[in-house]
PDB file of N, CA and C in Angstrom:
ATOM      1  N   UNK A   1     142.458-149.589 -15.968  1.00  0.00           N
ATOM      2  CA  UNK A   1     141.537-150.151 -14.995  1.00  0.00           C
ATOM      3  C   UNK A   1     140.682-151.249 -15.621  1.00  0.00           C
ATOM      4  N   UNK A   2     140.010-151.021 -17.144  1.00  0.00           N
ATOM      5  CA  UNK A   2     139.534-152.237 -17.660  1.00  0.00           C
ATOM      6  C   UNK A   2     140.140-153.151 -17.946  1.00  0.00           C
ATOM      7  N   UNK A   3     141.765-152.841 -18.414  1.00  0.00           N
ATOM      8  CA  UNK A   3     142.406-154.479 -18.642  1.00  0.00           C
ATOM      9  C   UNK A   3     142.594-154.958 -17.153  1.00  0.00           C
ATOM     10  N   UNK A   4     142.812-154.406 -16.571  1.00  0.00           N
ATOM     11  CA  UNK A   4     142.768-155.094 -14.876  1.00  0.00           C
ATOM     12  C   UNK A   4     141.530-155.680 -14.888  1.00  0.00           C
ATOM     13  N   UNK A   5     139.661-155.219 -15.070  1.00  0.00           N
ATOM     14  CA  UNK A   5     139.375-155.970 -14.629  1.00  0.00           C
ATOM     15  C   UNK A   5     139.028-157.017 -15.522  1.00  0.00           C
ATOM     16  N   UNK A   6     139.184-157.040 -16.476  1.00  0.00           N
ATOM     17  CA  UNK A   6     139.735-157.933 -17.799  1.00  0.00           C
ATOM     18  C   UNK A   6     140.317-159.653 -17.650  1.00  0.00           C
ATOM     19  N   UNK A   7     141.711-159.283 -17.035  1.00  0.00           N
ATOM     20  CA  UNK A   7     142.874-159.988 -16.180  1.00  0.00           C
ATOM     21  C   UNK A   7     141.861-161.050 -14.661  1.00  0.00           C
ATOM     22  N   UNK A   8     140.840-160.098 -14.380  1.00  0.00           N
ATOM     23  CA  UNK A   8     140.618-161.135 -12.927  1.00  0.00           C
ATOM     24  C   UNK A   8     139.353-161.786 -13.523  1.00  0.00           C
ATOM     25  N   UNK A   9     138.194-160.563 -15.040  1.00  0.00           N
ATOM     26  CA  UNK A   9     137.612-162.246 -15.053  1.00  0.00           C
ATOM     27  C   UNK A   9     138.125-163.084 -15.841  1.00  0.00           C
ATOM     28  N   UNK A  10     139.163-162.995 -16.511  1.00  0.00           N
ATOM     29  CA  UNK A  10     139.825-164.424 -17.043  1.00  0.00           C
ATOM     30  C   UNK A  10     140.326-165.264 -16.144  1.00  0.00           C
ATOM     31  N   UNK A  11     141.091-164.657 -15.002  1.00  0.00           N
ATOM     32  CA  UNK A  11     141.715-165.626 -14.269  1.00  0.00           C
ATOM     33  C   UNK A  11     140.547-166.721 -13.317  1.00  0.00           C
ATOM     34  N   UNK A  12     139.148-165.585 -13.108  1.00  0.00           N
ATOM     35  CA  UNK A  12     138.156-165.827 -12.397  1.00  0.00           C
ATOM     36  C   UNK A  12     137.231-166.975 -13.437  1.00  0.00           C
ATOM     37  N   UNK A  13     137.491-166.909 -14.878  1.00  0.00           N
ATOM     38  CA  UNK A  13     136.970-168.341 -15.374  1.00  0.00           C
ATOM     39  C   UNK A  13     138.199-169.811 -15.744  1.00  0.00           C
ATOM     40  N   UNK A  14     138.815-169.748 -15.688  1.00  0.00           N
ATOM     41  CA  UNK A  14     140.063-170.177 -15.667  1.00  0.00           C
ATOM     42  C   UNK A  14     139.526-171.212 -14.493  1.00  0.00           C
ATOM     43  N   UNK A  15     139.786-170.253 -13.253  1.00  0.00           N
ATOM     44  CA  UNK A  15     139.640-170.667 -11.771  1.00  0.00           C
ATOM     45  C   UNK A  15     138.400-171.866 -11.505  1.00  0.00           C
ATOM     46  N   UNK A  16     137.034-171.016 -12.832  1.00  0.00           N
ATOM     47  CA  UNK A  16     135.850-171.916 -12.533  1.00  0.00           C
ATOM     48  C   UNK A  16     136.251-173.342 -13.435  1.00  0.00           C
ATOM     49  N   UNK A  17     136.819-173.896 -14.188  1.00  0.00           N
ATOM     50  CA  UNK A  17     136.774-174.415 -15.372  1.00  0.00           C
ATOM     51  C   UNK A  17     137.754-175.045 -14.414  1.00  0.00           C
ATOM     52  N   UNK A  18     139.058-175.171 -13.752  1.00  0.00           N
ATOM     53  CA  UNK A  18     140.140-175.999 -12.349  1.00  0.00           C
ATOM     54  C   UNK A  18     138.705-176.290 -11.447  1.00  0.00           C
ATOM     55  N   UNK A  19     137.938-175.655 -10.804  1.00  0.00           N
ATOM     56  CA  UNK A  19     137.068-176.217  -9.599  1.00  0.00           C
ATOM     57  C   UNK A  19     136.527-177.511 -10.496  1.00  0.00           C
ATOM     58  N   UNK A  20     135.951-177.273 -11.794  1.00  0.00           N
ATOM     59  CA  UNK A  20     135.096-178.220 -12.422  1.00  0.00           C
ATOM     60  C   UNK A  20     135.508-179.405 -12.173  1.00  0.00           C
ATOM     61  N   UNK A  21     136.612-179.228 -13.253  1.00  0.00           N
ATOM     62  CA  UNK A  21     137.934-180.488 -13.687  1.00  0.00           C
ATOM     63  C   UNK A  21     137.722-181.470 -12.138  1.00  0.00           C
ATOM     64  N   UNK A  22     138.703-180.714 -10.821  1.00  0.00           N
ATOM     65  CA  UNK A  22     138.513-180.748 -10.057  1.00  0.00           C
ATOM     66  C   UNK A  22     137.114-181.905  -9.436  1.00  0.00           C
ATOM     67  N   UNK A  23     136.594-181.039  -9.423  1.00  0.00           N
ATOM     68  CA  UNK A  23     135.039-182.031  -8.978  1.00  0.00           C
ATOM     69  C   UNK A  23     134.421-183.587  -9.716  1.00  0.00           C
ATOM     70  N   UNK A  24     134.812-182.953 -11.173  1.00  0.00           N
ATOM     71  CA  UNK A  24     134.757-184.340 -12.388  1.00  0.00           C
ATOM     72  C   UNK A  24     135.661-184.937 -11.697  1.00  0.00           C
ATOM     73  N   UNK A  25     137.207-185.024 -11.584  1.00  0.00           N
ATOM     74  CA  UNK A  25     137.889-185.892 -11.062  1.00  0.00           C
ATOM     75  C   UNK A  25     137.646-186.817 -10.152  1.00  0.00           C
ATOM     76  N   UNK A  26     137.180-185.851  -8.890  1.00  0.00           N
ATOM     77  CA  UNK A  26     137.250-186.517  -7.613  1.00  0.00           C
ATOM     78  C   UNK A  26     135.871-187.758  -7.855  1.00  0.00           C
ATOM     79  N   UNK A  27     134.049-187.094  -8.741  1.00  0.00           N
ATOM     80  CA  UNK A  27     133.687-188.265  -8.888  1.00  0.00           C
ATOM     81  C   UNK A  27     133.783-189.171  -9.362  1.00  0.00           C
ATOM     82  N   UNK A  28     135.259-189.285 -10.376  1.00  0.00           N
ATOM     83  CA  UNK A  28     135.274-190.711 -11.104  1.00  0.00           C
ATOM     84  C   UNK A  28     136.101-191.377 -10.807  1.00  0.00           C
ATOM     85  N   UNK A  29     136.781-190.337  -9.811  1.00  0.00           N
ATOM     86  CA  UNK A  29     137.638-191.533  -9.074  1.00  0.00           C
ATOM     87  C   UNK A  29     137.131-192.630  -7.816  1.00  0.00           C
ATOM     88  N   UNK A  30     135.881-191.348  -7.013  1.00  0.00           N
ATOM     89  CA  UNK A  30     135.056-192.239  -6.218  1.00  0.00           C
ATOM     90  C   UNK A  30     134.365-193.157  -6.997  1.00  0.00           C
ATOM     91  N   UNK A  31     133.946-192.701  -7.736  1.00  0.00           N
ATOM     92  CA  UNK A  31     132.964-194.146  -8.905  1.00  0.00           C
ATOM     93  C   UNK A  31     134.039-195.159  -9.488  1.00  0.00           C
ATOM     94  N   UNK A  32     135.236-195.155  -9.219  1.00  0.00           N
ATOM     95  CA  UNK A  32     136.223-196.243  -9.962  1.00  0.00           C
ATOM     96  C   UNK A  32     136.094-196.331 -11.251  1.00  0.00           C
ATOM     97  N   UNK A  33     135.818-194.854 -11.973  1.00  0.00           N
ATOM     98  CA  UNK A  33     136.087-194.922 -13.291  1.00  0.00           C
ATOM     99  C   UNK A  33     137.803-194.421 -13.771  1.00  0.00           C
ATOM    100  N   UNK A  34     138.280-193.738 -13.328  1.00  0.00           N
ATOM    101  CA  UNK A  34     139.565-193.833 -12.998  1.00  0.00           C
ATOM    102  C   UNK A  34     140.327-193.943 -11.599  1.00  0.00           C
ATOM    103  N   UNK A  35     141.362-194.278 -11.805  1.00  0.00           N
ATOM    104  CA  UNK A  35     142.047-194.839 -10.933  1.00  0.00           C
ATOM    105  C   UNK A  35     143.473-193.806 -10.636  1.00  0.00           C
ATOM    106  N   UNK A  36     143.247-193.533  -9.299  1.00  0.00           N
ATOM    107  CA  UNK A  36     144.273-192.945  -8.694  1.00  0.00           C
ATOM    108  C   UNK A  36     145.707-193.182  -8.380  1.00  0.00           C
ATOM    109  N   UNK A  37     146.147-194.199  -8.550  1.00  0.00           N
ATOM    110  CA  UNK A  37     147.264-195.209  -8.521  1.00  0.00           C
ATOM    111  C   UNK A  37     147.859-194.453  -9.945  1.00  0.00           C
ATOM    112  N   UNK A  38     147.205-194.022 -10.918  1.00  0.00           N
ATOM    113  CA  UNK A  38     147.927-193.509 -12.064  1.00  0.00           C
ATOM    114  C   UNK A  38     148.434-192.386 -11.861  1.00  0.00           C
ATOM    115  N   UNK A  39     150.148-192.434 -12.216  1.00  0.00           N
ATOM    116  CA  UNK A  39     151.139-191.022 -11.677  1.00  0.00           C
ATOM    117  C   UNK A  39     149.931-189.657 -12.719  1.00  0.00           C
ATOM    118  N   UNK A  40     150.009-189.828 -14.001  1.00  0.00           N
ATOM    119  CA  UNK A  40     149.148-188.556 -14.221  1.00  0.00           C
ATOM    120  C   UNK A  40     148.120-188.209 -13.222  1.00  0.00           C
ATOM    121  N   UNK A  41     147.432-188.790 -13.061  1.00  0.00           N
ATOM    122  CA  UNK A  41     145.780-188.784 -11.927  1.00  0.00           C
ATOM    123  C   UNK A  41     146.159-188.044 -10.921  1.00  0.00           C
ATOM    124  N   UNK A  42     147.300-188.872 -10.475  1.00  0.00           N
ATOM    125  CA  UNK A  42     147.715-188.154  -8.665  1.00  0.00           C
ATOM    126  C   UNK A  42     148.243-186.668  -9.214  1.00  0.00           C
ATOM    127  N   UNK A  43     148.911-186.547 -10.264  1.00  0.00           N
ATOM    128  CA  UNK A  43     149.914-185.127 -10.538  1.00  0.00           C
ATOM    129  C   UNK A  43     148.801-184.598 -10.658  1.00  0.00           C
ATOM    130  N   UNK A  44     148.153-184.723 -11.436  1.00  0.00           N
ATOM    131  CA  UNK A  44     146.746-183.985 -11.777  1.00  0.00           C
ATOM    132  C   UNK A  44     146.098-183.332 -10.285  1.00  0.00           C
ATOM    133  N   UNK A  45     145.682-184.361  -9.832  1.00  0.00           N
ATOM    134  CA  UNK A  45     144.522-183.982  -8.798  1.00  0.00           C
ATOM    135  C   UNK A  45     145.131-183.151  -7.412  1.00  0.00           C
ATOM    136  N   UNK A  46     146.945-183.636  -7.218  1.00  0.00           N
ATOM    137  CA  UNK A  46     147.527-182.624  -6.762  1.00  0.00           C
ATOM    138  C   UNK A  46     147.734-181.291  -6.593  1.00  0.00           C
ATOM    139  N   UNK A  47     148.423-181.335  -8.132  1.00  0.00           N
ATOM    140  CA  UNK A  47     148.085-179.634  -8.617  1.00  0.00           C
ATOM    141  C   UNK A  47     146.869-179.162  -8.193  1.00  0.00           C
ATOM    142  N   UNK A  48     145.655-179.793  -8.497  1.00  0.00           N
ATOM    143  CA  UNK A  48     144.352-179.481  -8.574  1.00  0.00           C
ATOM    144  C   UNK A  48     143.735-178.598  -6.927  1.00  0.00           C
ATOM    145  N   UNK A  49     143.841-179.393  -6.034  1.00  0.00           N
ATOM    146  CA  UNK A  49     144.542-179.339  -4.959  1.00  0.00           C
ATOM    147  C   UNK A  49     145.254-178.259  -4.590  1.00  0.00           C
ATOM    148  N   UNK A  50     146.078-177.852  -4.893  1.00  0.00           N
ATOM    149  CA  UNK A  50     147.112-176.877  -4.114  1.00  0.00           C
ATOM    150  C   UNK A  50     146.359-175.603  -4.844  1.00  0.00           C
ATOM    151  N   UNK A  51     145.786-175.313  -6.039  1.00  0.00           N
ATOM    152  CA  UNK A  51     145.103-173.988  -6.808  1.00  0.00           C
ATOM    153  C   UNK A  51     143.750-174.249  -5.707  1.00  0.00           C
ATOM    154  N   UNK A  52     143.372-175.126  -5.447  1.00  0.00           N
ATOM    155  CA  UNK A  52     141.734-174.973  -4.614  1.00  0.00           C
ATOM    156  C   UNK A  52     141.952-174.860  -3.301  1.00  0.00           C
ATOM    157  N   UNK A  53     142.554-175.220  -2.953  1.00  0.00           N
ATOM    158  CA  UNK A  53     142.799-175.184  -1.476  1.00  0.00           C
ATOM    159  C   UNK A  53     142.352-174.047  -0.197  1.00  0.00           C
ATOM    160  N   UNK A  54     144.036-173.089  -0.810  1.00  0.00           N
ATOM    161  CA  UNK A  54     143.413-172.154  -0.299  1.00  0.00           C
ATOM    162  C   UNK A  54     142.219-171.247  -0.301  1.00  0.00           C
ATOM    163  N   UNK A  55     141.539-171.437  -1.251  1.00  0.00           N
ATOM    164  CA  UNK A  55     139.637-170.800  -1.713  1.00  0.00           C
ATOM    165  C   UNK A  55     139.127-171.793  -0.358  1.00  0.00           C
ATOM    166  N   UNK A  56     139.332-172.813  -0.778  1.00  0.00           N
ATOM    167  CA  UNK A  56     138.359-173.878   0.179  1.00  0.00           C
ATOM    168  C   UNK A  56     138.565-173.564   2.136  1.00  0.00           C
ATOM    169  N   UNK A  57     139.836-173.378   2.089  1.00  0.00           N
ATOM    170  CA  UNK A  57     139.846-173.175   3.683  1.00  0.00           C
ATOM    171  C   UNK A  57     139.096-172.609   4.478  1.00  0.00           C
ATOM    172  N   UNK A  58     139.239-171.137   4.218  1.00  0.00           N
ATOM    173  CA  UNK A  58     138.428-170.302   4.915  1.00  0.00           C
ATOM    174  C   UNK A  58     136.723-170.538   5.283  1.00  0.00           C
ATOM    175  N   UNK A  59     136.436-171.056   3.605  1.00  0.00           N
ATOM    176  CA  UNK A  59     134.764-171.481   3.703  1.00  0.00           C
ATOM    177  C   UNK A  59     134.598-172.631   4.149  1.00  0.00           C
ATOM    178  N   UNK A  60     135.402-173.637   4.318  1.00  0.00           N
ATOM    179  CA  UNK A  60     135.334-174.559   5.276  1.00  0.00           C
ATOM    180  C   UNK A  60     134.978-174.841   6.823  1.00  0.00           C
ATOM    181  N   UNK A  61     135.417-173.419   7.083  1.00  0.00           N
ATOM    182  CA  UNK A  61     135.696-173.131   8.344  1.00  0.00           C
ATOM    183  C   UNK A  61     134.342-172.654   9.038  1.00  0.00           C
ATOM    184  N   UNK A  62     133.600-171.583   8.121  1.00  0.00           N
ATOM    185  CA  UNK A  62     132.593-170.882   8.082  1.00  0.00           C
ATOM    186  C   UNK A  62     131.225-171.777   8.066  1.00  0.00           C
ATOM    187  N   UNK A  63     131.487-173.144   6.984  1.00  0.00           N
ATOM    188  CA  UNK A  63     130.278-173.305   6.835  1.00  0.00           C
ATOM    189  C   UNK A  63     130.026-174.706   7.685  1.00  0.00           C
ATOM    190  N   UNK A  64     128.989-175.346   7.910  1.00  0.00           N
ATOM    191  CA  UNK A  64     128.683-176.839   9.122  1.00  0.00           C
ATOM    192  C   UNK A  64     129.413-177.326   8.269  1.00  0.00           C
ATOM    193  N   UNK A  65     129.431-178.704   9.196  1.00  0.00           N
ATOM    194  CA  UNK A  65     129.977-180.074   8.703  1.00  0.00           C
ATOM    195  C   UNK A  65     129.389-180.729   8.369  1.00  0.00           C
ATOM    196  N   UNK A  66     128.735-181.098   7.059  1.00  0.00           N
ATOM    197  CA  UNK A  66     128.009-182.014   6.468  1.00  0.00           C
ATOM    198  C   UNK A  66     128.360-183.443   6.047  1.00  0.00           C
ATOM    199  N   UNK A  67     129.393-183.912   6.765  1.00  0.00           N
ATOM    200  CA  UNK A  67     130.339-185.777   6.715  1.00  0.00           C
ATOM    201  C   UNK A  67     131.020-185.297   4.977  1.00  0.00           C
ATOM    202  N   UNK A  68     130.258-186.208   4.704  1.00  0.00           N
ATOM    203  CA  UNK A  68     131.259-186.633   3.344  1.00  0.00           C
ATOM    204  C   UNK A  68     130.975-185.343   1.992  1.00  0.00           C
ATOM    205  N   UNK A  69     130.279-184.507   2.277  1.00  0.00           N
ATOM    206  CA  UNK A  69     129.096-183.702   1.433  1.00  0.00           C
ATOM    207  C   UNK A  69     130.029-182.425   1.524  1.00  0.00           C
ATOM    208  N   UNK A  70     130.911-181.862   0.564  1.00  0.00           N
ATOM    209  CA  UNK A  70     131.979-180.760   0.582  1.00  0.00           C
ATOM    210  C   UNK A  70     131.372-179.566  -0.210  1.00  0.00           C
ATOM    211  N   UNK A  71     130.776-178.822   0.502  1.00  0.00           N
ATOM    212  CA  UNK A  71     130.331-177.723  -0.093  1.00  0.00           C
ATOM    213  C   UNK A  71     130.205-176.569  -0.776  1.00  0.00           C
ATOM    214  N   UNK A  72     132.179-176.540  -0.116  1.00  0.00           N
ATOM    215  CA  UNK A  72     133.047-175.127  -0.148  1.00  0.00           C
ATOM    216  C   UNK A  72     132.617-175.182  -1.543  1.00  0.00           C
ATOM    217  N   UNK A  73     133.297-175.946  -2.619  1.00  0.00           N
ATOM    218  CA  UNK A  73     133.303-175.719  -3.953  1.00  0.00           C
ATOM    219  C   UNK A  73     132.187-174.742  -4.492  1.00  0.00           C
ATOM    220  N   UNK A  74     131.222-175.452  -4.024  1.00  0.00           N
ATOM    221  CA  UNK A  74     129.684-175.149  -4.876  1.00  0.00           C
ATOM    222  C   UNK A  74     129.885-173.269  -4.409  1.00  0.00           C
ATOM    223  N   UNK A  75     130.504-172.829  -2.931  1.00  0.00           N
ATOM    224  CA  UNK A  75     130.190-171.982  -2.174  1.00  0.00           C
ATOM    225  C   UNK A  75     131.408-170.997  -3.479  1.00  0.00           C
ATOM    226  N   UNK A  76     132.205-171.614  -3.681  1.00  0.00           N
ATOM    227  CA  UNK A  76     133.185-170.667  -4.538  1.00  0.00           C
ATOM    228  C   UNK A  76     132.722-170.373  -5.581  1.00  0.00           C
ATOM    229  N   UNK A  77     132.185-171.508  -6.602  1.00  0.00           N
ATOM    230  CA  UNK A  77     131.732-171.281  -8.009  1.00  0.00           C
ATOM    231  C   UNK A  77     130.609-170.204  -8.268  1.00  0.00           C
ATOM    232  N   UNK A  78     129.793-170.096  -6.994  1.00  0.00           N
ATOM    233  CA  UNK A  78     128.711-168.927  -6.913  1.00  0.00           C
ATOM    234  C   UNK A  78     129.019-167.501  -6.444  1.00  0.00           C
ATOM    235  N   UNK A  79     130.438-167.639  -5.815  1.00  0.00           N
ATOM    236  CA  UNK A  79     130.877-166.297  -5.748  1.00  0.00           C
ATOM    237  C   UNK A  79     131.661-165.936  -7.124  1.00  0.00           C
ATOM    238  N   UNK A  80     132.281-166.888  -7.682  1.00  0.00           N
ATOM    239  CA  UNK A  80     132.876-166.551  -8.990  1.00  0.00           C
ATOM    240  C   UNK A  80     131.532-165.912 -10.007  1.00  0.00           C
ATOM    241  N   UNK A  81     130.415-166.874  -9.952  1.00  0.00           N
ATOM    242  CA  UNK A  81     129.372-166.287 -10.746  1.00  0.00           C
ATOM    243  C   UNK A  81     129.042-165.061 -10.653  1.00  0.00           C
ATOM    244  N   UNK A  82     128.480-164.845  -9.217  1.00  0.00           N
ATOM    245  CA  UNK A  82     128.092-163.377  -8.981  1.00  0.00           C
ATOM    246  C   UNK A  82     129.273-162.065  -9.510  1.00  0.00           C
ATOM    247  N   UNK A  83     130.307-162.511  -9.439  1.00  0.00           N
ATOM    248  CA  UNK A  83     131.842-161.350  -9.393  1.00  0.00           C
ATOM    249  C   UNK A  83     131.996-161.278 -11.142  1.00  0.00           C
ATOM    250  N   UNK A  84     131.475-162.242 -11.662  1.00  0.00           N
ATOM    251  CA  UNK A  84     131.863-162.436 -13.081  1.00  0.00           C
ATOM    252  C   UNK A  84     130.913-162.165 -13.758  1.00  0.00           C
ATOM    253  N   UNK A  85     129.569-162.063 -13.362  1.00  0.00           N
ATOM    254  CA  UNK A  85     128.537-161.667 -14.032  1.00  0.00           C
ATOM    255  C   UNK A  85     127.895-160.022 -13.486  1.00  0.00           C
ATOM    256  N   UNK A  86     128.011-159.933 -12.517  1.00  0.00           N
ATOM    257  CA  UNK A  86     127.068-158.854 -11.791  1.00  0.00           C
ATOM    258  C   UNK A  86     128.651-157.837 -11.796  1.00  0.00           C
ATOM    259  N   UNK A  87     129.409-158.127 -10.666  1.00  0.00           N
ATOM    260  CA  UNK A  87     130.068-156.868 -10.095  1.00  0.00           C
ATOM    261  C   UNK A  87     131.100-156.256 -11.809  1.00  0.00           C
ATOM    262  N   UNK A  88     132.065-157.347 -12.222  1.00  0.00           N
ATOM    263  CA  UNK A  88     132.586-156.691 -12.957  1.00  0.00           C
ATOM    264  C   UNK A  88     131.825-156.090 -14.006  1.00  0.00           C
ATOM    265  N   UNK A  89     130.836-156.519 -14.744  1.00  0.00           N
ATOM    266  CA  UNK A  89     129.983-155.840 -15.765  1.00  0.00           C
ATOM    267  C   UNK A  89     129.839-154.325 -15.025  1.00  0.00           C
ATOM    268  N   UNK A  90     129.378-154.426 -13.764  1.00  0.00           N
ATOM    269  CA  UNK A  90     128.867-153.455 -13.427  1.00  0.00           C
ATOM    270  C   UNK A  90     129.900-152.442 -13.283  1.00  0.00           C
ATOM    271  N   UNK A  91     131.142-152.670 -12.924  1.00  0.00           N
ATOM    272  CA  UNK A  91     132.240-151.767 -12.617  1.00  0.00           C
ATOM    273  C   UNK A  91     132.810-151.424 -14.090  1.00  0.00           C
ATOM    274  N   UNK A  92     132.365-151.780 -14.433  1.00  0.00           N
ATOM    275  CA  UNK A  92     132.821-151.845 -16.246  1.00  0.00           C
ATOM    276  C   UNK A  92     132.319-150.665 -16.706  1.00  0.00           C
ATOM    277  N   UNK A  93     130.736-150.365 -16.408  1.00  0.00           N
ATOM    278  CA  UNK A  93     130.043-149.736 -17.352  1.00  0.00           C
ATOM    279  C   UNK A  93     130.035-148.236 -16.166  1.00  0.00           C
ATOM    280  N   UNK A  94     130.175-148.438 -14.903  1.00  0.00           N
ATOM    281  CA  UNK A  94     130.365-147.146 -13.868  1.00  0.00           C
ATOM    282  C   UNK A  94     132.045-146.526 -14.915  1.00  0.00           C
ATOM    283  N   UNK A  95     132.988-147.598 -15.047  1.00  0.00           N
ATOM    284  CA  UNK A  95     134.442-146.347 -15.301  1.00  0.00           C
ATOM    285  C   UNK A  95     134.163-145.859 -16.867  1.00  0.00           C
ATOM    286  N   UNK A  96     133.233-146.691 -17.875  1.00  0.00           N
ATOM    287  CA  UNK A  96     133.012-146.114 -19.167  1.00  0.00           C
ATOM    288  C   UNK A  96     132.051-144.717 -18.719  1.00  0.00           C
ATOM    289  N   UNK A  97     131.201-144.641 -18.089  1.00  0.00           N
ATOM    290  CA  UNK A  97     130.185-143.657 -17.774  1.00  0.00           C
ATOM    291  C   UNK A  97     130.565-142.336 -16.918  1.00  0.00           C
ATOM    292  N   UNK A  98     132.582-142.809 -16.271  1.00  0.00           N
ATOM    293  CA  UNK A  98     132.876-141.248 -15.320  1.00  0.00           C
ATOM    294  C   UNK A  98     133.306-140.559 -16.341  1.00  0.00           C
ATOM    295  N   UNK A  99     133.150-139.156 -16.128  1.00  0.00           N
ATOM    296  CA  UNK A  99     133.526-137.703 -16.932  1.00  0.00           C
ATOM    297  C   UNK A  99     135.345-137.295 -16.979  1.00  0.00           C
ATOM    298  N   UNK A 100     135.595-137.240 -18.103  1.00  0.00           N
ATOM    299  CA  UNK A 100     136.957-137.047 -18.271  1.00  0.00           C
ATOM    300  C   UNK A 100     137.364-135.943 -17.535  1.00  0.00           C
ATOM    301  N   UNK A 101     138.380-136.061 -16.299  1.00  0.00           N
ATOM    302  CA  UNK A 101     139.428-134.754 -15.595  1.00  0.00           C
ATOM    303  C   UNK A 101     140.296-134.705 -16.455  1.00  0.00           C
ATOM    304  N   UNK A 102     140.189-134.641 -17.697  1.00  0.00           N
ATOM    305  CA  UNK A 102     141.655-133.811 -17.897  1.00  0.00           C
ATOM    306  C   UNK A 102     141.466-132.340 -18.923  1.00  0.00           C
ATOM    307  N   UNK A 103     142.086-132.741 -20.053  1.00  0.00           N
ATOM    308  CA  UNK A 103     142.518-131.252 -20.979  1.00  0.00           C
ATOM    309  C   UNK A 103     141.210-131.720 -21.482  1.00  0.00           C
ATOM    310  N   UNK A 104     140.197-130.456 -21.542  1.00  0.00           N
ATOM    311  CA  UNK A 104     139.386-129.922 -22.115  1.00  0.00           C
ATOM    312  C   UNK A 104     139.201-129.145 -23.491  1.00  0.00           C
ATOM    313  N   UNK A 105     138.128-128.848 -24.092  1.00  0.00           N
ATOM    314  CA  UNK A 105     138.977-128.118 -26.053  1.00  0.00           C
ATOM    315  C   UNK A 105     138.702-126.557 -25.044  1.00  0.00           C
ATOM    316  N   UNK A 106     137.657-125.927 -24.227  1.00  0.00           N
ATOM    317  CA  UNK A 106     137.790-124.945 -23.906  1.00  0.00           C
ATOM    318  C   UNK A 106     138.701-124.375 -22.959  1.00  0.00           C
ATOM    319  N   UNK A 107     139.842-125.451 -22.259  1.00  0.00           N
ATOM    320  CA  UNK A 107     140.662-125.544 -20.932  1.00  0.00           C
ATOM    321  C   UNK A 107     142.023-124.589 -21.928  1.00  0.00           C
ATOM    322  N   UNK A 108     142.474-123.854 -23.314  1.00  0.00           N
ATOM    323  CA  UNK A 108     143.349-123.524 -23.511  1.00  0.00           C
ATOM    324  C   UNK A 108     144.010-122.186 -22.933  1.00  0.00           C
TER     325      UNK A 108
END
């Protein structure tokens, strides 16, 4: 059960460290510090893209429309925080703290 939850916060910082990238990208491409016309850039920001996506939909949906101002992200990276700091620690130290069901030294 701990390498499981082990496995989701790695994948769960992984995930934060793609949103980043992600976000760096998109402002330097709006600022014309790089340029999108470059096959890496587009492969890049593609991929980038298809891992965020589906996170982004749902909260898209949920939250107003603010024009050009994309929120979802910020809305993911703070659920990653909370899940990566609060819940798993916490589920961590509840399965170290349950009482062993099994063979006992007096159970012979």
């Amino acid at each position: 059960m701990i390498l499981l939850l082990e496995i989701v916060y790695f994948i769960l910082n992984i995930l934060w460290w793609v949103i980043l990238i992600q976000a760096l990208a998109s402002w330097l491409i709006a600022f014309n510090v790089i340029n999108s016309d470059n096959d890496f850039i587009r492969k890049l920001l593609y991929t980038l893209d298809q891992i965020t996506e589906p996170l982004y939909r749902p909260i898209r949906k949920i939250l107003p429309d603010f024009g050009a101002i994309d929120l979802s992200p910020a809305v993911v990276l703070m659920v990653i925080l909370i899940v990566n700091r609060f819940v798993i620690p916490h589920l961590i130290t509840h399965i170290y703290m349950m009482p062993f069901h099994g063979f006992m030294y007096g159970d012979v």
